[in-house]
N, C-alpha and C. Protein backbone atom coordinates (compact mmCIF):
# COMPACT_ATOMS: atom_id res chain seq x y z
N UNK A 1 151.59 296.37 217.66
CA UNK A 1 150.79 297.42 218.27
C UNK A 1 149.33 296.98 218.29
N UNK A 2 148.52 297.39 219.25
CA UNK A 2 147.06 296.32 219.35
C UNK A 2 146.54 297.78 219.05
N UNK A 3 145.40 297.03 218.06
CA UNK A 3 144.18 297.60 217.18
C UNK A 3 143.06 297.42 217.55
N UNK A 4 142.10 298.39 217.15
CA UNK A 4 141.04 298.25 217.47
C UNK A 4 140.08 297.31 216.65
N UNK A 5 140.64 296.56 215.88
CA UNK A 5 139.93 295.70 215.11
C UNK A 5 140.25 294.49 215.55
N UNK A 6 141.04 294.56 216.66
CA UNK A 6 141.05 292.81 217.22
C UNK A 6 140.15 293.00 218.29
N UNK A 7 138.96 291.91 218.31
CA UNK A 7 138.48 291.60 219.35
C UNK A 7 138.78 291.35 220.69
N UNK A 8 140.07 291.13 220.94
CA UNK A 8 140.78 290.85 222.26
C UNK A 8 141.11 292.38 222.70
N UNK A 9 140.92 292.81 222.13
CA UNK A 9 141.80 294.63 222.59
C UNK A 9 140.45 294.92 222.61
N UNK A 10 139.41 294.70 221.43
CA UNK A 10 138.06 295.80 221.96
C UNK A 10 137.33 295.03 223.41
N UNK A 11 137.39 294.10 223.57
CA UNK A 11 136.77 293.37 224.61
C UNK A 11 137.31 293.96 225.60
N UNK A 12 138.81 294.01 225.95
CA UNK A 12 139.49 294.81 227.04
C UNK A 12 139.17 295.97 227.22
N UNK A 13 138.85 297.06 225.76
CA UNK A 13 138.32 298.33 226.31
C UNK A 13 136.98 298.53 226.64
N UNK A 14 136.36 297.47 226.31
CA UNK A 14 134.97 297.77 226.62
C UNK A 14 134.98 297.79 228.07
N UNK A 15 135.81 296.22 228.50
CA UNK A 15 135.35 296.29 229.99
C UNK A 15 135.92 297.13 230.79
N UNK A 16 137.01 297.73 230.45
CA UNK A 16 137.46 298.98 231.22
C UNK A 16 136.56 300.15 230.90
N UNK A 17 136.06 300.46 230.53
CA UNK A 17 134.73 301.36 230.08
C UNK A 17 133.94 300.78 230.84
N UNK A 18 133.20 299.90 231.19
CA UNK A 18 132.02 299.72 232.10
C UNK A 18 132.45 299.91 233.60
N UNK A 19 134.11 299.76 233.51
CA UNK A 19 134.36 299.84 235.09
C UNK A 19 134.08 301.75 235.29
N UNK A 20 134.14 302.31 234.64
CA UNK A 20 134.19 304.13 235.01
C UNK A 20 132.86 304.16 235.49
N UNK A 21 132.73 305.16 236.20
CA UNK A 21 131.38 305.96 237.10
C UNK A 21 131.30 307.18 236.93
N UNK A 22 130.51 308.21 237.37
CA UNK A 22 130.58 309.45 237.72
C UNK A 22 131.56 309.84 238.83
N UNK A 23 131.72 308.70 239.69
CA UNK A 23 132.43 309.51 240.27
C UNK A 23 134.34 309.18 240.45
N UNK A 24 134.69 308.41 239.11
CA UNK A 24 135.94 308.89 238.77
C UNK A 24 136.88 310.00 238.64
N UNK A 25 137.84 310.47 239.13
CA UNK A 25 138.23 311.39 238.93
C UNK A 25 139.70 311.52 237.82
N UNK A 26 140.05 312.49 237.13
CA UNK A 26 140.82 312.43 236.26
C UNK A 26 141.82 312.37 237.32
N UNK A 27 143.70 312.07 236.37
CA UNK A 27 144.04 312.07 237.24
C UNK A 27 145.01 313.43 236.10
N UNK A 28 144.56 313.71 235.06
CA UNK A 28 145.21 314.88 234.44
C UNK A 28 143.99 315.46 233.25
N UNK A 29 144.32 316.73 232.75
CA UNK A 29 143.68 317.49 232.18
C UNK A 29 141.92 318.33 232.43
N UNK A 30 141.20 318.50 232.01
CA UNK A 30 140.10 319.12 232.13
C UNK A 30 138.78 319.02 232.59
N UNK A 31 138.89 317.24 231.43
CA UNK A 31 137.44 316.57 231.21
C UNK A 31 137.03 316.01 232.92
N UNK A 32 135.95 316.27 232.88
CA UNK A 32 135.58 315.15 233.87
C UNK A 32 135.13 313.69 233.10
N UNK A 33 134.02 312.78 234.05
CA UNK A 33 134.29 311.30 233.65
C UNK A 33 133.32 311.31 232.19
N UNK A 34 132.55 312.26 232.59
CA UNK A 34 131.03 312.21 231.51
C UNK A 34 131.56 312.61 230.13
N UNK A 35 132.23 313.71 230.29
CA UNK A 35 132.95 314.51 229.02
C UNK A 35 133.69 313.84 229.01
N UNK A 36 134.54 313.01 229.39
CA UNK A 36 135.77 312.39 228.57
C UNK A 36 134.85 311.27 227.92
N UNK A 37 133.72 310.45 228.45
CA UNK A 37 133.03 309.57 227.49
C UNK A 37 132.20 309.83 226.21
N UNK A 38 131.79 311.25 226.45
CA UNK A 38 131.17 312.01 225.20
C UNK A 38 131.44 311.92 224.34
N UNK A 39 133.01 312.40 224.62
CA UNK A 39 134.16 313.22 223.90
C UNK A 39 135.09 311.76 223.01
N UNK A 40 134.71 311.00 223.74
CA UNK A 40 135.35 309.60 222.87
C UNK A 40 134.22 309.18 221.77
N UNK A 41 133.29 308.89 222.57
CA UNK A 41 131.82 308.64 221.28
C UNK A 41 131.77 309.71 220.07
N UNK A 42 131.90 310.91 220.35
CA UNK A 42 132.02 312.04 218.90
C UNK A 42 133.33 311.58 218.13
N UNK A 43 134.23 311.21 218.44
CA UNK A 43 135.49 310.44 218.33
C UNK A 43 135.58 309.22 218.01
N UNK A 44 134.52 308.55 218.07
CA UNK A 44 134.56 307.36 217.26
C UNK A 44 133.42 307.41 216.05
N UNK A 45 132.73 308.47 216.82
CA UNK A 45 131.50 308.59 215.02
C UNK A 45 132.47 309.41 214.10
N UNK A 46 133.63 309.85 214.45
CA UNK A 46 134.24 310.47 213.04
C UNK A 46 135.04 309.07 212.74
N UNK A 47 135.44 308.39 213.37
CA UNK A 47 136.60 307.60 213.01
C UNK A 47 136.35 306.25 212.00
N UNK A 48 134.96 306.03 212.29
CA UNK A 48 133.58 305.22 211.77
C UNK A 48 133.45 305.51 210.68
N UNK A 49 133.67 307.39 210.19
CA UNK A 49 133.10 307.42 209.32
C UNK A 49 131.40 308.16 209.23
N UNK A 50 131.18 308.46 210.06
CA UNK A 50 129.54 308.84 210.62
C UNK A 50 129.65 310.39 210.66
N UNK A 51 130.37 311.12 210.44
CA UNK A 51 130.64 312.45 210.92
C UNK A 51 131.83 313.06 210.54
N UNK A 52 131.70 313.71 209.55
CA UNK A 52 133.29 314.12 209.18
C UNK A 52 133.50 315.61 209.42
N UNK A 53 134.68 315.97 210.04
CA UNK A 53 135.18 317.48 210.32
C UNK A 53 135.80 317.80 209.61
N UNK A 54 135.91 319.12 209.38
CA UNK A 54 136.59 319.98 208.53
C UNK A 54 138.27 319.85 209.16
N UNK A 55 139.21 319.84 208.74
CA UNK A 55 140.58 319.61 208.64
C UNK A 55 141.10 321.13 209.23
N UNK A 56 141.78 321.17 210.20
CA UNK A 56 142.34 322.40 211.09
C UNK A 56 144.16 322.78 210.31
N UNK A 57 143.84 323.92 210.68
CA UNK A 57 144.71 324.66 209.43
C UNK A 57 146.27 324.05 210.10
N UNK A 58 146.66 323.98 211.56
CA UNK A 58 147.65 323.07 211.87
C UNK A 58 147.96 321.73 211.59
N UNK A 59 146.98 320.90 211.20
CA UNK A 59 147.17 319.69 210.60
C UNK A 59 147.39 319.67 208.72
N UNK A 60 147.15 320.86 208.22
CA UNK A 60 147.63 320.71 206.89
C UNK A 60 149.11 320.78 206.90
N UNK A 61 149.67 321.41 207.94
CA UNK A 61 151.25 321.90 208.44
C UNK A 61 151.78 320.54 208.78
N UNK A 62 151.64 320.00 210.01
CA UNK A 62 152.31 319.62 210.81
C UNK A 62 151.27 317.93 210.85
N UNK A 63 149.94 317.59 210.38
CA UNK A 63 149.30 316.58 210.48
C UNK A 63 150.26 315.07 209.99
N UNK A 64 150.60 315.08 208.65
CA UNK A 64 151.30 313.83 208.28
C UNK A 64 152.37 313.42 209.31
N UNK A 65 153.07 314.10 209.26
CA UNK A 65 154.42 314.21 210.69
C UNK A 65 153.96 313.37 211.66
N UNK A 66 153.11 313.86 212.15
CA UNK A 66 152.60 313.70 213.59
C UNK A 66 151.79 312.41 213.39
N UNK A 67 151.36 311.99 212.38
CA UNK A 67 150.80 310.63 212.28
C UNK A 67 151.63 309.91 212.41
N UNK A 68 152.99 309.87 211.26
CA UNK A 68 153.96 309.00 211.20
C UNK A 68 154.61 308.84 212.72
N UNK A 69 154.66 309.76 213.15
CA UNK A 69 155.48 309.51 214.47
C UNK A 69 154.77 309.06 215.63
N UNK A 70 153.20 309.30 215.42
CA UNK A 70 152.13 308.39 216.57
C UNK A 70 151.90 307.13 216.35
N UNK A 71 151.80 306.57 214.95
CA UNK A 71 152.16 305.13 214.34
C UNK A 71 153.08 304.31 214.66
N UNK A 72 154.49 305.21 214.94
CA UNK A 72 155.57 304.12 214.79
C UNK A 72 156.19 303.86 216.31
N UNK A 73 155.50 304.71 216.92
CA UNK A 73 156.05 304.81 218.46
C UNK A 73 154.65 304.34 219.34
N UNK A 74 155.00 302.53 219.87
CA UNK A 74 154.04 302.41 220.33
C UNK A 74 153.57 302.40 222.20
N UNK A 75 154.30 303.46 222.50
CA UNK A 75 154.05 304.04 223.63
C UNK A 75 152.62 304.81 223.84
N UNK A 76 152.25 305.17 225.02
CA UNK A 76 151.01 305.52 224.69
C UNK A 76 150.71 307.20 224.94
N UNK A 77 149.75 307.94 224.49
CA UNK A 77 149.79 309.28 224.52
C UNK A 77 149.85 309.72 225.30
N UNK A 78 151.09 310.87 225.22
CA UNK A 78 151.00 311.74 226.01
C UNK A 78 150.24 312.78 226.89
N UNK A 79 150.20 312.95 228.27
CA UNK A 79 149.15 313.41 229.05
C UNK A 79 149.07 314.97 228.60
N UNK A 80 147.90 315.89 228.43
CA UNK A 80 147.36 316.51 228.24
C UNK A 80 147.66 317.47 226.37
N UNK A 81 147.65 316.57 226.08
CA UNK A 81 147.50 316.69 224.44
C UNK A 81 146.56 317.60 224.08
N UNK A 82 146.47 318.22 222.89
CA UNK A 82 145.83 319.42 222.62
C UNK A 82 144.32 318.64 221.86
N UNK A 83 143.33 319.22 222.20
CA UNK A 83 142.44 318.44 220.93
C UNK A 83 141.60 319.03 220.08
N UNK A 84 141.18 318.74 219.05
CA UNK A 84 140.37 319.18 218.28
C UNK A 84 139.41 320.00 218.81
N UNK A 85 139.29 320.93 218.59
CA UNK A 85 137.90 322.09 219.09
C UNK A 85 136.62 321.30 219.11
N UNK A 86 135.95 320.91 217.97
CA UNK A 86 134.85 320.29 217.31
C UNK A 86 134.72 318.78 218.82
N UNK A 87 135.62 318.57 219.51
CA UNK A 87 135.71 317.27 219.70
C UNK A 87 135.51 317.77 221.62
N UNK A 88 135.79 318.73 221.68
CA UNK A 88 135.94 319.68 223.02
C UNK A 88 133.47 319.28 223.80
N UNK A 89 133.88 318.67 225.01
CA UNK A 89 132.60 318.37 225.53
C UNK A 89 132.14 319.56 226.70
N UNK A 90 131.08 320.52 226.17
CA UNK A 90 130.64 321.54 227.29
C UNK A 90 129.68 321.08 228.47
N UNK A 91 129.07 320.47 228.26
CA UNK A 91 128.11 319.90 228.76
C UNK A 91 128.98 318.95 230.17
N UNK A 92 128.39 319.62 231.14
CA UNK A 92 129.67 318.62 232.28
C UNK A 92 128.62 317.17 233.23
N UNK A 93 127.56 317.34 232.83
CA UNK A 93 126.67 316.06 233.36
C UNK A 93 125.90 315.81 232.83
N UNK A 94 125.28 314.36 232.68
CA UNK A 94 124.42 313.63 232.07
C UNK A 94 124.45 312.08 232.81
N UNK A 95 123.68 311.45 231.86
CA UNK A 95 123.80 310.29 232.34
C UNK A 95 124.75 309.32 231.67
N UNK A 96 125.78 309.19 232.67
CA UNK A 96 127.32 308.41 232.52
C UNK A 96 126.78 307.34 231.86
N UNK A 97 125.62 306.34 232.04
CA UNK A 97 125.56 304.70 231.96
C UNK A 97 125.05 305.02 230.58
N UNK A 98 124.13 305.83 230.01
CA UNK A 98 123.38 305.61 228.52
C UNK A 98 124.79 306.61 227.47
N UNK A 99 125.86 307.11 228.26
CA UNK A 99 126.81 307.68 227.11
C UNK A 99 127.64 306.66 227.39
N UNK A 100 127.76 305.47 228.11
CA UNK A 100 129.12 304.70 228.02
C UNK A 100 128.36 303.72 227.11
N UNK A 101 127.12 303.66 227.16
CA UNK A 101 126.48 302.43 226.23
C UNK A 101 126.96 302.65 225.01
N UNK A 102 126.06 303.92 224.77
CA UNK A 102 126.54 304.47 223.81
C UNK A 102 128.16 304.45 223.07
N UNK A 103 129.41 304.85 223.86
CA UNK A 103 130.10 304.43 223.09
C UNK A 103 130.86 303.07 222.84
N UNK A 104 130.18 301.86 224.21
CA UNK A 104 130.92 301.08 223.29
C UNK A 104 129.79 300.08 222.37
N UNK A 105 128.41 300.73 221.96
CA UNK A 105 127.90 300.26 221.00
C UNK A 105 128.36 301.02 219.52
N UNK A 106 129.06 301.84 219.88
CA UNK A 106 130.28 302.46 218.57
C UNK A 106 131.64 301.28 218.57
N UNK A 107 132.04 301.14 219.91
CA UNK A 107 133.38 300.56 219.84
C UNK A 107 133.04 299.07 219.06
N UNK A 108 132.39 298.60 219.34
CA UNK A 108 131.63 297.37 218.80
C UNK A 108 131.23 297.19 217.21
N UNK A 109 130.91 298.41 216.79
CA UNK A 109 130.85 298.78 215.32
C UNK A 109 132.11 298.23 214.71
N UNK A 110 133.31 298.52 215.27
CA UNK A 110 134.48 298.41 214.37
C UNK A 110 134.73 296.63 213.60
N UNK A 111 133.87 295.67 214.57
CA UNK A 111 133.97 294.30 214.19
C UNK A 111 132.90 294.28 212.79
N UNK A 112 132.36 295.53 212.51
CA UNK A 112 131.63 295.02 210.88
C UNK A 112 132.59 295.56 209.75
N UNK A 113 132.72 294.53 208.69
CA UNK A 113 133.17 295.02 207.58
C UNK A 113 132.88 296.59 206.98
N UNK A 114 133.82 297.00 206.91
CA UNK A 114 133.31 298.65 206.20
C UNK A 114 134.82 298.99 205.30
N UNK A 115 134.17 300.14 204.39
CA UNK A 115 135.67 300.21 204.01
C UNK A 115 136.06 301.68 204.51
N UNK A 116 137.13 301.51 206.00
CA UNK A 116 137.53 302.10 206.32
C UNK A 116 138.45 303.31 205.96
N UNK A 117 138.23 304.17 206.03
CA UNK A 117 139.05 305.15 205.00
C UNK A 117 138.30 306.81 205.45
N UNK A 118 139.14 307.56 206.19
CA UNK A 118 138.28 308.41 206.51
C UNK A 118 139.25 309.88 206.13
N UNK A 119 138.81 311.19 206.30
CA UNK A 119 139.80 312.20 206.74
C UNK A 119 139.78 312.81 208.23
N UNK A 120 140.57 312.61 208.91
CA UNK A 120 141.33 312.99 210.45
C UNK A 120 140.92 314.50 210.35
N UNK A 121 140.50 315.28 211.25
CA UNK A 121 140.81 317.18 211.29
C UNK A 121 142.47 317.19 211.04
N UNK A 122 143.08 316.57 211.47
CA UNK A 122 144.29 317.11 211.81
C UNK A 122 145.60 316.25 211.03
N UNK A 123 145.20 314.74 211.09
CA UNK A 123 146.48 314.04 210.26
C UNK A 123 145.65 314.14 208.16
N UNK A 124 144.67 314.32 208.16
CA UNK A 124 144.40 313.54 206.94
C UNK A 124 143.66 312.62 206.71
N UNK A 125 143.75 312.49 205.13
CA UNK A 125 143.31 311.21 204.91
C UNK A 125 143.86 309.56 205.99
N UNK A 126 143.62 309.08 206.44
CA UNK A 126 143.86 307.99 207.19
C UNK A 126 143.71 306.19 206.75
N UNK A 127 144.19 305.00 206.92
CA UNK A 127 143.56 304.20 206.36
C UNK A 127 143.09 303.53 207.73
N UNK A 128 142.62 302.14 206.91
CA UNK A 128 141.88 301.28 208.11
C UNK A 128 142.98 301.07 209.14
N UNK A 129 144.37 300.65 208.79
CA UNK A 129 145.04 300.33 209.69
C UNK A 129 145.64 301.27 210.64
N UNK A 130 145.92 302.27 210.27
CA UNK A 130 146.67 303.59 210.82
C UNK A 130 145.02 304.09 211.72
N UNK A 131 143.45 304.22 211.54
CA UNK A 131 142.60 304.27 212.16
C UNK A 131 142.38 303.07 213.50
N UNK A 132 142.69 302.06 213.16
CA UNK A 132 142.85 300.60 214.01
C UNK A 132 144.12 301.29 215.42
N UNK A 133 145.04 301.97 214.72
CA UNK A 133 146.12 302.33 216.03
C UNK A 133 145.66 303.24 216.47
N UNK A 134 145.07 304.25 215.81
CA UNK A 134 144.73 305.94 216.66
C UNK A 134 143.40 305.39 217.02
N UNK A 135 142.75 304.56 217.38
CA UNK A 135 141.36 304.08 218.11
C UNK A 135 141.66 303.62 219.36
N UNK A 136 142.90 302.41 219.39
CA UNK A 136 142.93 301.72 220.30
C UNK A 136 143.99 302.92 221.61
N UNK A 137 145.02 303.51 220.62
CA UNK A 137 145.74 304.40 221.10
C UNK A 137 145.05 305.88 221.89
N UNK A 138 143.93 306.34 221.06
CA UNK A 138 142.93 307.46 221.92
C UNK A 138 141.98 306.84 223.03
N UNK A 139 141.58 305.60 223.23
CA UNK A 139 140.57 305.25 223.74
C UNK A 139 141.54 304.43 225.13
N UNK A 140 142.64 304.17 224.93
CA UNK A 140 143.50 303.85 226.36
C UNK A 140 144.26 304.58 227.24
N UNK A 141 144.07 305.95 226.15
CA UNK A 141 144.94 307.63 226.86
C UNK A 141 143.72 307.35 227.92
N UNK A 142 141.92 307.95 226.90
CA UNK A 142 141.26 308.74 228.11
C UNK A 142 140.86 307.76 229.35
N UNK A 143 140.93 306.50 229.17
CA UNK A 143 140.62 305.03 230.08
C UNK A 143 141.78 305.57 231.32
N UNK A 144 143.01 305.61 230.79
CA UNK A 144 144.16 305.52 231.80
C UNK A 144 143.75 307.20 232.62
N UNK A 145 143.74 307.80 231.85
CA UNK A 145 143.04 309.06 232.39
C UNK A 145 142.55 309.25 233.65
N UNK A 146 141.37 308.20 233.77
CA UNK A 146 140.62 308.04 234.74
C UNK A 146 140.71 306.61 235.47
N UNK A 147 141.70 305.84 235.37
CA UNK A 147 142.58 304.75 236.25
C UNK A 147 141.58 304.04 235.92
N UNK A 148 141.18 303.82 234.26
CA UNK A 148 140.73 302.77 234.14
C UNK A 148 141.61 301.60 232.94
């Protein structure tokens, strides 16, 4: 399963990230192009480690489950998935080019040593490697999203 800690997979998402514009269109769910890039950057400052959320009362239920079974199945996510409130982008324009910088000068972060280890809202505690799949795995949903 490709991680976000191999350079060959972040290189690929970066450059599919520079290919998006404003005027992409989804081809499912809510976000437009700006909010789905927001909405990944708040999403990688928790995943980093930079920002931690409070844990949603459905993921104390149903979170471990749902990790194990997004881990071991390496198909890719399903279209219009529910998401974290905290992670939800209101703001519907800005400037696309300084928030895509923005996140892949996050995505780029992941090549420094850190000790990865965070808590998820929804699965938990997480480690580096199980964070390495739900990075590369969230960040090629919202790419494909927008036919990138």
């Amino acid at each position: 399963m490709k991680t976000i800690f191999d350079k060959l997979t972040r290189d690929e998402l970066i450059n599919r990230i520079n290919m998006l514009n404003g005027d992409n269109n989804a081809e499912w769910g809510k976000m437009n192009a700006y909010q789905m890039v927001k909405h990944c950057a708040v999403y990688e400052d928790m995943m980093l480690g930079k920002k931690p959320f409070k844990r949603v009362f459905l993921g104390y239920i149903f979170g471990k489950m749902a990790l194990r079974s997004l881990i071991k199945d390496e198909s890719p996510l399903k279209k219009n998935m529910p998401t974290v409130p905290s992670f939800i982008i209101k703001e519907s324009t800005g400037d696309i080019a300084a928030a895509k910088k923005n996140w892949i000068d996050l995505i780029e972060q992941y090549s420094l040593p850190s000790n990865y280890e965070i808590t998820h809202p929804f699965f938990g505690k997480i480690t580096k490697e199980q964070i390495g799949y739900l990075v590369y795995k969230h960040t090629d949903h919202h790419l494909k999203q927008f036919s990138g």
